[in-house]
Protein backbone atom coordinates (compact mmCIF):
# COMPACT_ATOMS: atom_id res chain seq x y z
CA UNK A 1 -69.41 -18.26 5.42
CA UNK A 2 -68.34 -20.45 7.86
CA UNK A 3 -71.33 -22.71 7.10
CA UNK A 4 -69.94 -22.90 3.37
CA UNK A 5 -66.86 -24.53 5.00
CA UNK A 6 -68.77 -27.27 7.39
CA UNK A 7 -71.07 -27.98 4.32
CA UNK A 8 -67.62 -28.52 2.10
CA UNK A 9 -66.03 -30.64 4.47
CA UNK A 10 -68.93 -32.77 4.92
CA UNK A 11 -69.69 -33.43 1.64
CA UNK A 12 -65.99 -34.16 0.93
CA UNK A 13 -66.16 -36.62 3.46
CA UNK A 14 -69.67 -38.05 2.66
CA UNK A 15 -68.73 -38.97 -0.56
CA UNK A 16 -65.09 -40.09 -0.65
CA UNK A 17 -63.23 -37.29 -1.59
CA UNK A 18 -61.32 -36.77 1.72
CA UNK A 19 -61.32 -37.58 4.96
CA UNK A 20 -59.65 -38.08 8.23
CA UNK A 21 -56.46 -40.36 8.09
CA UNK A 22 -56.50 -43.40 10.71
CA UNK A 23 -59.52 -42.23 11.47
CA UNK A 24 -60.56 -45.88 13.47
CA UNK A 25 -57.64 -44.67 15.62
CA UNK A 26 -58.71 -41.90 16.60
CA UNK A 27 -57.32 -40.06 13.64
CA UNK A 28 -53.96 -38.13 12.96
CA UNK A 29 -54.52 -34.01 13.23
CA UNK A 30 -53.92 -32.26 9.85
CA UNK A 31 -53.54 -36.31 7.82
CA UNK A 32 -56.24 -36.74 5.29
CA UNK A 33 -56.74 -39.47 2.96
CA UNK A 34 -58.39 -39.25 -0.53
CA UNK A 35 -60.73 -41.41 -1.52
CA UNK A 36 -61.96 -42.56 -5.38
CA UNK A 37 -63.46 -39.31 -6.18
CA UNK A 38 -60.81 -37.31 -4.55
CA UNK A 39 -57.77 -39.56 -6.13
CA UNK A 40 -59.39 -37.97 -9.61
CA UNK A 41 -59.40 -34.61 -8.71
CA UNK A 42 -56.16 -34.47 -7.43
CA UNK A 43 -55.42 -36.41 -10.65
CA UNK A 44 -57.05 -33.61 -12.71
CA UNK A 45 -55.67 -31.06 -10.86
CA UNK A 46 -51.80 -32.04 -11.84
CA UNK A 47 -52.86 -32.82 -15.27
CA UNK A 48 -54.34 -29.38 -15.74
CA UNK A 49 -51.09 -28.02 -14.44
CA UNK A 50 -48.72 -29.73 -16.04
CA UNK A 51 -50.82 -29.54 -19.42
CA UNK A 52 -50.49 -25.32 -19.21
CA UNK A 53 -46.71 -25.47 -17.23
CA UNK A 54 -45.15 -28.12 -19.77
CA UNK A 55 -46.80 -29.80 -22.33
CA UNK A 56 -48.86 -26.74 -24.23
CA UNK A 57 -44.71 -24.61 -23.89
CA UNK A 58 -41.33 -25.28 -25.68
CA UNK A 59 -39.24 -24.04 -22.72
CA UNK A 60 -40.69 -26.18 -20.15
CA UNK A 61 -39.19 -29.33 -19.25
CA UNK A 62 -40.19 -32.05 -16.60
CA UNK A 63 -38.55 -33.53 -13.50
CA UNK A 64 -38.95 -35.76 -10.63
CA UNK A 65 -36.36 -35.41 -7.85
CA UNK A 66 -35.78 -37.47 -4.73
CA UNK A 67 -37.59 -36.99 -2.05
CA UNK A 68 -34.58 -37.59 0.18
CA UNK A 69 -31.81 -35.66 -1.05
CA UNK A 70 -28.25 -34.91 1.31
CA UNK A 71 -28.88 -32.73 3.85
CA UNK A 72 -25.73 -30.51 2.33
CA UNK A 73 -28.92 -29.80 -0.05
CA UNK A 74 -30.73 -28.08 2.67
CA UNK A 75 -27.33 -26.84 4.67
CA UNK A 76 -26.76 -25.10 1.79
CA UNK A 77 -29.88 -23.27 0.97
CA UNK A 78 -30.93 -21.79 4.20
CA UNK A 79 -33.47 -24.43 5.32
CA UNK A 80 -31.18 -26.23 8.30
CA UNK A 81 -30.03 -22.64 9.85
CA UNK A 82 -33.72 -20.48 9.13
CA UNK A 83 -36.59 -22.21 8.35
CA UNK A 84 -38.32 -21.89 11.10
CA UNK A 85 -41.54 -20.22 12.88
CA UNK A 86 -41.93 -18.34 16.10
CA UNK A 87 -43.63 -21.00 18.71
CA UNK A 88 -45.17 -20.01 22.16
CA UNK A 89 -46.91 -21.80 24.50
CA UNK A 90 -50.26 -20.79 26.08
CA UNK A 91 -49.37 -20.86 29.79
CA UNK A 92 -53.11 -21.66 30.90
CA UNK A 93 -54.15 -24.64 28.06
CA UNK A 94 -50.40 -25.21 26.72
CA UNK A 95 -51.46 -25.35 23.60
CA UNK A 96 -48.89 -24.47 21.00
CA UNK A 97 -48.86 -21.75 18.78
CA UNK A 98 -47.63 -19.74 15.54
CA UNK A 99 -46.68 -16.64 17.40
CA UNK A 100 -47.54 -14.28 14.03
CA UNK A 101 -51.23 -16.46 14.16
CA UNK A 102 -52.27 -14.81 17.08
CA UNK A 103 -54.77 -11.75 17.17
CA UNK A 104 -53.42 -8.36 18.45
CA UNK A 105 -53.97 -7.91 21.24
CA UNK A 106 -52.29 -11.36 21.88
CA UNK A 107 -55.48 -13.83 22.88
CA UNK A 108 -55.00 -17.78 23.28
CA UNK A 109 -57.08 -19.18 20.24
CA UNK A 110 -58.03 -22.03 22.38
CA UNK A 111 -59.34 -20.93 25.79
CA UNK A 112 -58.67 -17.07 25.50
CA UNK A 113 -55.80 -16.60 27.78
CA UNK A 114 -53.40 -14.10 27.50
CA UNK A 115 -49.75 -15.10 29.23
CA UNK A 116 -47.77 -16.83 26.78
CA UNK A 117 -44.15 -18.24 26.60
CA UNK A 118 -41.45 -16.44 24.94
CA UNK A 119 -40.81 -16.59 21.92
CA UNK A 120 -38.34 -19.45 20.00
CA UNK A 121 -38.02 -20.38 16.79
CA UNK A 122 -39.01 -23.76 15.51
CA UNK A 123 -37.84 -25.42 12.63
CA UNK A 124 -40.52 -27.02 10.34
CA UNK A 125 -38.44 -30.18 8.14
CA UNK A 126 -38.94 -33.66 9.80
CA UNK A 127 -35.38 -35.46 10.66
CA UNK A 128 -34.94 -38.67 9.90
CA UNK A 129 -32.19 -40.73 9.63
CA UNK A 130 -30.40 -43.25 6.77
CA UNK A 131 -29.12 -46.63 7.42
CA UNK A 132 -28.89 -48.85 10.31
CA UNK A 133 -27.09 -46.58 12.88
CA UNK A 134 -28.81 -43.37 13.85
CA UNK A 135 -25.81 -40.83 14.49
CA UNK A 136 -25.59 -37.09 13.65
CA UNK A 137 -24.04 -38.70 10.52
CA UNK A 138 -27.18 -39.96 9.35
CA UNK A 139 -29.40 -37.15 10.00
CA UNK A 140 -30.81 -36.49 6.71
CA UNK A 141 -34.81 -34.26 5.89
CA UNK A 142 -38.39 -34.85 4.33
CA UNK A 143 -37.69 -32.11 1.68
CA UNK A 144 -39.47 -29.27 2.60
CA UNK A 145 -40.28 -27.86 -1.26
CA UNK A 146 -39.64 -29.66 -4.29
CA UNK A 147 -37.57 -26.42 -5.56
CA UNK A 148 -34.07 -27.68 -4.17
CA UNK A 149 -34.32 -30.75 -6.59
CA UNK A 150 -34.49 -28.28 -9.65
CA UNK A 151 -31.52 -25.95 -8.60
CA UNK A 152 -29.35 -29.00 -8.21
CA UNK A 153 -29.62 -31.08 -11.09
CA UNK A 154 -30.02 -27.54 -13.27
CA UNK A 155 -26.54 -28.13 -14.84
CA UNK A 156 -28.12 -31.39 -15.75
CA UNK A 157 -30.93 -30.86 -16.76
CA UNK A 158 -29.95 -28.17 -19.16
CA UNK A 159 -27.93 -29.66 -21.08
CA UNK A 160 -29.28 -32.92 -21.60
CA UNK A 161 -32.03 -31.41 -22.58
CA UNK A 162 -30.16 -28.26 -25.28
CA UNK A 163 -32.68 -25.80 -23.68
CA UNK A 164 -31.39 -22.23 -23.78
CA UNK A 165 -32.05 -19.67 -21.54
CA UNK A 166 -35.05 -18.13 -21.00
CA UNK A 167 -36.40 -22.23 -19.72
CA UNK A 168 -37.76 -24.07 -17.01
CA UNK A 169 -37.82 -27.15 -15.27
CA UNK A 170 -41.18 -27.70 -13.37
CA UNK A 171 -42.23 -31.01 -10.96
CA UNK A 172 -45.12 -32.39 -9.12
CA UNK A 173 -44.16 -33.80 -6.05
CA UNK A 174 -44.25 -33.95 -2.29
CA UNK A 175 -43.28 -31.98 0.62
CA UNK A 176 -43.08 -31.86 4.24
CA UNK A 177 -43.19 -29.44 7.04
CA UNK A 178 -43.65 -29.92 10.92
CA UNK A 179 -46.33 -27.20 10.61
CA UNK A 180 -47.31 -25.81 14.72
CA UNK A 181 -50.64 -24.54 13.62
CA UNK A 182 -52.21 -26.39 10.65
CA UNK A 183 -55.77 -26.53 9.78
CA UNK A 184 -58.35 -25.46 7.93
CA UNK A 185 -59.61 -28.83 6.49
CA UNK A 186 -56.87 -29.77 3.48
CA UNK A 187 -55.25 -26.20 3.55
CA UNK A 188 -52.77 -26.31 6.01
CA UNK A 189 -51.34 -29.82 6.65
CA UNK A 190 -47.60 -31.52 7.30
CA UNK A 191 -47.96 -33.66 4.46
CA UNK A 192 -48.80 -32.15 0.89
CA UNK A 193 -47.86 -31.85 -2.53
CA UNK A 194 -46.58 -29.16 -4.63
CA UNK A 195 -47.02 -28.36 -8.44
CA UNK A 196 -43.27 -25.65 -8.77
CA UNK A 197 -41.73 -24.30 -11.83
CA UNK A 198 -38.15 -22.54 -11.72
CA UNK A 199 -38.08 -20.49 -14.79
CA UNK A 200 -34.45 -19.41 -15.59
CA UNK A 201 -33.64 -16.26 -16.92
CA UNK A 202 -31.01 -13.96 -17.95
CA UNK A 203 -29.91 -11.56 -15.31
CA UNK A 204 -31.95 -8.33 -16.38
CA UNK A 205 -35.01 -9.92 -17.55
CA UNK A 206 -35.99 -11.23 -14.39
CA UNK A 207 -39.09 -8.58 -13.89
CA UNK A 208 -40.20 -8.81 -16.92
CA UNK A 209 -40.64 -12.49 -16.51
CA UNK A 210 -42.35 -12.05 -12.96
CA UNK A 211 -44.68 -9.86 -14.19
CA UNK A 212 -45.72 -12.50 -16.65
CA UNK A 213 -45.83 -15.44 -14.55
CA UNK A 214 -47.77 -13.85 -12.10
CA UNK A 215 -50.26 -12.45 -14.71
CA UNK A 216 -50.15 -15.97 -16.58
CA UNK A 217 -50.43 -18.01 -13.10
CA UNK A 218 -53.73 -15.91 -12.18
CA UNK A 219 -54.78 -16.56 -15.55
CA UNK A 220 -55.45 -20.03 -15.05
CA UNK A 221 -57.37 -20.11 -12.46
CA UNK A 222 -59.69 -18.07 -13.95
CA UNK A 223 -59.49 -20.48 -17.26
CA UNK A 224 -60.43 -23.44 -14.93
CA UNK A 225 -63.58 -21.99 -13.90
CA UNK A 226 -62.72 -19.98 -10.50
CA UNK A 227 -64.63 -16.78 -10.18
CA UNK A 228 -62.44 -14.01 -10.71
CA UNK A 229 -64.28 -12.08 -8.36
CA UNK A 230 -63.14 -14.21 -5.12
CA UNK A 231 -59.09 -14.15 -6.62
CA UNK A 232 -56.41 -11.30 -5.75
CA UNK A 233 -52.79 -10.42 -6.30
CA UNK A 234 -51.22 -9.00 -3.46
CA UNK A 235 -47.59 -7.92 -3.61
CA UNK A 236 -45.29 -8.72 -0.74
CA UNK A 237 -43.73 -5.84 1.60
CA UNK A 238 -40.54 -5.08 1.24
CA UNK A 239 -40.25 -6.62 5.03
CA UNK A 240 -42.17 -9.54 4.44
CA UNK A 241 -39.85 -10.87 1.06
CA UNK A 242 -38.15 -14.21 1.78
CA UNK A 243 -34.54 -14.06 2.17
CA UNK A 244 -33.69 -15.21 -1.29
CA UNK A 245 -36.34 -13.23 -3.25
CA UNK A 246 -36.47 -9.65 -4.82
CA UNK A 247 -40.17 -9.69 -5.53
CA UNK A 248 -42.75 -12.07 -4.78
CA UNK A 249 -46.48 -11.90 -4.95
CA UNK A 250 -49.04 -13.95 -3.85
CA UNK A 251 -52.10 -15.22 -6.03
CA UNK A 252 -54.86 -15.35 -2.88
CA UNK A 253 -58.65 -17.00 -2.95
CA UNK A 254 -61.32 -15.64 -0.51
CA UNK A 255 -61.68 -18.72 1.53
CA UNK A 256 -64.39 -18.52 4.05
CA UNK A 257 -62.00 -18.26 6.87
CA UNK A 258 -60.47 -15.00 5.07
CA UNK A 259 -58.24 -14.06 2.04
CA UNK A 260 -55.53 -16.85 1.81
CA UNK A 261 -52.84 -17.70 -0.47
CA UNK A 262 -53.55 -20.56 -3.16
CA UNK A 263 -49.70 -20.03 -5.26
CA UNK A 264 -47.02 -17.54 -4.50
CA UNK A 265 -45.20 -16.30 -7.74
CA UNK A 266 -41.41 -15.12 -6.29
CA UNK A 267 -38.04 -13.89 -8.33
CA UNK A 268 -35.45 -15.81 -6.38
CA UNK A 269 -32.19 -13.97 -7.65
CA UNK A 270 -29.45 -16.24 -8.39
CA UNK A 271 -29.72 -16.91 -4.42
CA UNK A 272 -30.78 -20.73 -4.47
CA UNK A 273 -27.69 -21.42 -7.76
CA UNK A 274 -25.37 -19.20 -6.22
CA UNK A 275 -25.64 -21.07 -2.70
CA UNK A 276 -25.36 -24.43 -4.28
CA UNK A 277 -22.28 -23.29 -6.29
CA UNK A 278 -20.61 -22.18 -3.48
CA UNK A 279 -21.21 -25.38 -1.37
CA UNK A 280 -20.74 -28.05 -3.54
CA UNK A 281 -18.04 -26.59 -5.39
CA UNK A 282 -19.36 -27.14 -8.83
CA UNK A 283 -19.99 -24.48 -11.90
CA UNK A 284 -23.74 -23.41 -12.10
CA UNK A 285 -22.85 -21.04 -14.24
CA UNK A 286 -24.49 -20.83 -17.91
CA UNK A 287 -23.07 -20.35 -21.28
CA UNK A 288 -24.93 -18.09 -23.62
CA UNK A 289 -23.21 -19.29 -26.97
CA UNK A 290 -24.78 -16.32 -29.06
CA UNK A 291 -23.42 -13.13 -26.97
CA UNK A 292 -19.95 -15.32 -25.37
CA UNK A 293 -21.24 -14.57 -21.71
CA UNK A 294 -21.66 -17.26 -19.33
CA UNK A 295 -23.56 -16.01 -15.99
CA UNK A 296 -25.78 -17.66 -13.22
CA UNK A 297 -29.29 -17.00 -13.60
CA UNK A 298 -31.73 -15.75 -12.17
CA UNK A 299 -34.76 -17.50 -11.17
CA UNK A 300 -38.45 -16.77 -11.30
CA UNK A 301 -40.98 -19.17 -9.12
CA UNK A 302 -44.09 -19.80 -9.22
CA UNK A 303 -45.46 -22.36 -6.93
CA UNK A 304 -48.63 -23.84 -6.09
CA UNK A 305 -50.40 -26.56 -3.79
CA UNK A 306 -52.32 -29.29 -5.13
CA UNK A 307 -54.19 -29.79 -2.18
CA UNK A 308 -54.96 -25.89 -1.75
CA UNK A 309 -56.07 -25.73 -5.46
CA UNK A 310 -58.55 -28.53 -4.81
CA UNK A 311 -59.79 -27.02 -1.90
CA UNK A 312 -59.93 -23.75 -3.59
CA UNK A 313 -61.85 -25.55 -6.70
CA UNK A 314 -64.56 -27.38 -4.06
CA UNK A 315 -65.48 -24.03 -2.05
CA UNK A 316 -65.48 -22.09 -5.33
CA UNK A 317 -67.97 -24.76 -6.87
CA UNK A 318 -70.11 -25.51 -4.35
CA UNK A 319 -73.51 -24.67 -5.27
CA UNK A 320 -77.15 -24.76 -3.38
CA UNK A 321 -80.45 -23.94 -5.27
CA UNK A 322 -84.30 -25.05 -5.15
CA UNK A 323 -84.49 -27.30 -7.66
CA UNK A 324 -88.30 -28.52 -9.25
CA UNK A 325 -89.15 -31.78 -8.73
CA UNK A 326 -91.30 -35.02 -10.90
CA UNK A 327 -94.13 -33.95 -9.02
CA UNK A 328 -94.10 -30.00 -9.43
CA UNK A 329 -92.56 -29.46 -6.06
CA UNK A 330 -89.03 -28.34 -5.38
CA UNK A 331 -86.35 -29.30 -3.01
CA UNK A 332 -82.76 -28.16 -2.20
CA UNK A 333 -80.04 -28.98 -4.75
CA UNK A 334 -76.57 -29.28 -3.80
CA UNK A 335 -73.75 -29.84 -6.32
CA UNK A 336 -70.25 -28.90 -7.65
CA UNK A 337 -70.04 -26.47 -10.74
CA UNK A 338 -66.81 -27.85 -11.41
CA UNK A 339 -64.92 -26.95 -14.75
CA UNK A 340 -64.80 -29.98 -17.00
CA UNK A 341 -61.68 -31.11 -17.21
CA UNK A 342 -61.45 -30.93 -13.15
CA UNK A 343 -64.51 -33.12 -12.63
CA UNK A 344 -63.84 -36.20 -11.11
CA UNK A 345 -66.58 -38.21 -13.74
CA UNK A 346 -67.56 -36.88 -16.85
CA UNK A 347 -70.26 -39.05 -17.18
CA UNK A 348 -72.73 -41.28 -15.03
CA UNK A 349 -74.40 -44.46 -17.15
CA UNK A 350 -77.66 -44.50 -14.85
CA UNK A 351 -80.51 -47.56 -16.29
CA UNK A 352 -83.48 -46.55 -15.03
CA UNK A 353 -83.77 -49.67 -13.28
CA UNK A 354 -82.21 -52.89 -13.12
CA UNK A 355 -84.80 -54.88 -15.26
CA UNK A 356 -82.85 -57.50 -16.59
CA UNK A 357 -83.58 -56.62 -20.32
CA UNK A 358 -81.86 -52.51 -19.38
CA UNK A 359 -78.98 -53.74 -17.75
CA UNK A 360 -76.88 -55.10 -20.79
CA UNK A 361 -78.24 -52.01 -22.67
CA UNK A 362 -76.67 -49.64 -20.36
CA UNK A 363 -73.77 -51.77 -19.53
CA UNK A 364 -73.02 -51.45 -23.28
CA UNK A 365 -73.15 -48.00 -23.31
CA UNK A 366 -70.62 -47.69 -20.52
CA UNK A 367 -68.54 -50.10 -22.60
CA UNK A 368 -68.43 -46.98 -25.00
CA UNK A 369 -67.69 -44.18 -22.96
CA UNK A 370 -65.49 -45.60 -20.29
CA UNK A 371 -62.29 -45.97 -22.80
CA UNK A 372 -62.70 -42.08 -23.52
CA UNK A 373 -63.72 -40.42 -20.16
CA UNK A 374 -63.43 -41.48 -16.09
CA UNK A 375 -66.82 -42.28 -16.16
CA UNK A 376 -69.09 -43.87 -13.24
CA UNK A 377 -72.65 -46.61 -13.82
CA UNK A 378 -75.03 -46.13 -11.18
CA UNK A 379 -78.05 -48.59 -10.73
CA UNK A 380 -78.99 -48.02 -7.20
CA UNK A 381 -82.30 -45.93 -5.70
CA UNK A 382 -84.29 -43.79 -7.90
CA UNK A 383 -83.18 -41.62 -11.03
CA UNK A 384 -83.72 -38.56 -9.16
CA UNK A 385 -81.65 -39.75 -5.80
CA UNK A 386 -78.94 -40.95 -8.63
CA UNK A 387 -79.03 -37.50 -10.92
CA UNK A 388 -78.59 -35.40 -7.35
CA UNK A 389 -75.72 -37.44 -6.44
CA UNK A 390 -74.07 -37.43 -9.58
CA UNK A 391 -74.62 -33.39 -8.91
CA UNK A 392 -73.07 -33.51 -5.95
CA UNK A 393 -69.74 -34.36 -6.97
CA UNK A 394 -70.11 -32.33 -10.39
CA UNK A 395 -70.43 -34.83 -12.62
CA UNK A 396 -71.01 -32.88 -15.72
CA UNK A 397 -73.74 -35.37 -17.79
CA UNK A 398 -75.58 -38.48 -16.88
CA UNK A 399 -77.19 -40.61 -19.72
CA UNK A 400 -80.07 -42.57 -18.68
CA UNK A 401 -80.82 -45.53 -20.35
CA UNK A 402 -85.18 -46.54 -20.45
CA UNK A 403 -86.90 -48.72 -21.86
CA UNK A 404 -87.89 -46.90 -25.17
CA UNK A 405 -83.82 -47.42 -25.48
CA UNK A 406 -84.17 -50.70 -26.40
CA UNK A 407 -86.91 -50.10 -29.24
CA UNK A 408 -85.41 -46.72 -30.50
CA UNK A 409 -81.84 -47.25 -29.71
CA UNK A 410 -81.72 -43.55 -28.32
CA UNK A 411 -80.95 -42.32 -24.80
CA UNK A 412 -81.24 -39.30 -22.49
CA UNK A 413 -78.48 -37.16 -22.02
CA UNK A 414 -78.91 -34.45 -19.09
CA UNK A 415 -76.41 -31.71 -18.53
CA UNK A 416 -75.59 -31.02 -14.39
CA UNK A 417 -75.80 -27.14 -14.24
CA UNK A 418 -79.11 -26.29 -16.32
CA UNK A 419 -80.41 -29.82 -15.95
CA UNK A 420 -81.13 -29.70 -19.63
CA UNK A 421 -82.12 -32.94 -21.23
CA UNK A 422 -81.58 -34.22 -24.60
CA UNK A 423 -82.48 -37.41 -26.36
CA UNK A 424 -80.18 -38.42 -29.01
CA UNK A 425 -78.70 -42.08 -31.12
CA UNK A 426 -76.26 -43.88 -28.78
CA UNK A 427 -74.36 -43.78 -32.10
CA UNK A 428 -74.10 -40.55 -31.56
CA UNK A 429 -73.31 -40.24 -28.17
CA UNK A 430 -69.35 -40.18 -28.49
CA UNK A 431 -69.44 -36.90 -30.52
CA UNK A 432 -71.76 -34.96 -28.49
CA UNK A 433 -70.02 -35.79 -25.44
CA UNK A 434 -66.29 -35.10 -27.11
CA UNK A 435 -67.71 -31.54 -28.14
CA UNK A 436 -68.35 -31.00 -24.57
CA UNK A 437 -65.42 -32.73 -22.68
């Protein structure tokens, strides 16, 4: 398993989809960058969130808070007094850990010692400060989760937008937390972006609505291709629940370094509107016109990471087979089985060569595509090194271009998982492909 991991990482890096930041420095731990193919993921990713969260729903509304918000924001919820990890220090290597990381019987992860530090708790926001003079003032955090910026404009946001309760107000955005023990390639890292809905409810309804986002959350995953087999629910313990939640459960992928959570589905009470009230002094409260009640809701969660989801969607995809080759041979085939809309091309324009007389052919059927799809044209090294690349990254179809193309006006179409070819009118090209895409 672990090899399925090195063989991920590689290729992510191998072919631009992410890799080390400042990596001519030396690198920064747990920083990645994402390159052109990884930009589209990512991309696709959000889009296939926000496509199933907001746009396909009628009580789903959009928003985009500040990152930097007043740190009475985070006073108030909890995040300045408790969020924080246990730390110790390995008193052999000193190298820092997540005291609930460590194997029982406590073991060093790093060089196997056993005497450790006590104890302390560590919190995880980055301080910064505003302005020109840095006093306690100006202390001000990184947000930590994108969830604050929903609970404090809700007022706002409700009724500029007439929704009435049962709604929710989801965002894309990112977070930061002064992780001690991050890792795992692009799971675990100080710098990452969430995809969070708060779905308001009446008081009373709230578990019925959890059960249904975390039966409609697991349900797309599976709709995006992920093998059901390798995806879990797993209810929290009454002694593991958050402060602020009365049920949470957690939708977890079987990584190769163990069962791990991808998106944690949580009913947050009225904790998060109630605090907020209380603080900043203003009503939170809602008005239910129909039954002349006004209450504060409650608030189901779920909440996802879009860098954990694209990890999740690379393992889950990976794919090695023998593969037969021009010559009645085979060879090893690596690629991506990635679900279509998640693909970072949906279709490679590959001339077989670049005679002069192909290239404005194929150029012109890029010309075509390219409006409709993120699509990729590929002259370089043979068709078979160009169709296993395209593979690789899970390009769904290439269309080759040959020479008969310029007599017949027809081209090649080959699909990436059953390598299935088809010859067809580049007039017709556009429709198969939208049938497909």
């Amino acid at each position: 398993m672990a090899d399925l991991m090195e063989a991920v990482t590689s290729l992510a890096k191998r072919r631009g989809i992410a890799f080390q930041s400042s990596e001519i420095y030396g690198g920064l731990r747990s920083s990645w960058d994402y390159g052109p193919l990884g930009v589209e993921l990512r991309r696709n990713v959000r889009s296939a969130w926000w496509r199933s969260m907001v746009q396909l729903r009628d009580d789903v509304v959009g928003l985009e808070a500040a990152i930097i918000m007043s740190s009475r924001v985070w006073e108030a919820s909890g995040h300045v007094g408790g969020f924080s990890d246990p730390l110790v220090e390995c008193l052999s290597c000193h190298q820092r850990f997540r005291e609930d990381h460590l194997p029982d019987p406590r073991k060093c992860l790093n060089c196997g010692g056993a005497d450790f530090t006590d104890s302390r708790h560590f919190n995880l926001m980055f301080k910064t400060h505003m302005g020109p003079v840095e006093d306690d003032a100006s202390v001000t955090f990184l947000r930590p989760e994108t969830a604050q910026g929903m609970f404090v404009d809700f007022a706002t946001v409700q009724q500029t937008s007439r929704k009435k309760i049962p709604f929710g107000i989801a965002q894309i955005g990112k977070s930061f937390r002064n992780e001690i023990t991050p890792g795992n390639f692009i799971f675990r890292t100080r710098e990452f972006e969430q995809m969070e809905m708060e779905f308001f409810v009446k008081p009373g309804t709230d578990d019925e609505w959890f059960e249904y986002w975390v039966n409609a959350r697991l349900q797309w995953y599976v709709d995006l291709g992920i093998r059901k087999e390798k995806l879990r629910l797993r209810a929290h313990e009454a002694d593991e629940l958050a402060h602020y939640a009365k049920a949470a459960s957690d939708i977890e992928y079987e990584f190769p370094f163990g069962w791990q959570e991808v998106e944690g589905i949580a009913n947050r009470t009225d904790f998060d509107l109630a605090a907020h009230q209380e603080a900043s002094g203003e009503d939170l409260t809602y008005f239910d016109q129909e039954n002349d009640e006004r209450y504060l809701p409650y608030v189901v969660e779920p909440a996802a990471g879009v860098d954990r989801v694209v990890l999740t969607t690379l393992i889950d995809a990976y794919r090695e087979e023998e593969a037969p080759t021009a010559k009645g041979g085979t060879e090893k085939r690596s690629y991506l089985a990635l679900h279509k809309d998640l693909a970072p091309m949906k279709v490679a324009i590959l001339p077989l060569s670049r005679n002069d007389q192909l290239v404005p052919t194929a150029r012109a059927v890029h010309d075509l595509v390219k409006p409709r799809w993120m699509s990729d044209y590929d002259d370089a090294g043979s068709i078979g090194r160009r169709y296993r690349r395209q593979d690789e990254v899970g390009t769904p179809f290439c269309v080759t271009v040959d020479f008969d193309s310029l007599e017949d006006r027809q081209v090649t179409v080959r699909e990436r998982d059953s390598m299935t070819q088809e010859r067809m009118p580049v007039d017709t090209l556009v429709a198969y492909l939208s049938e497909r895409l």
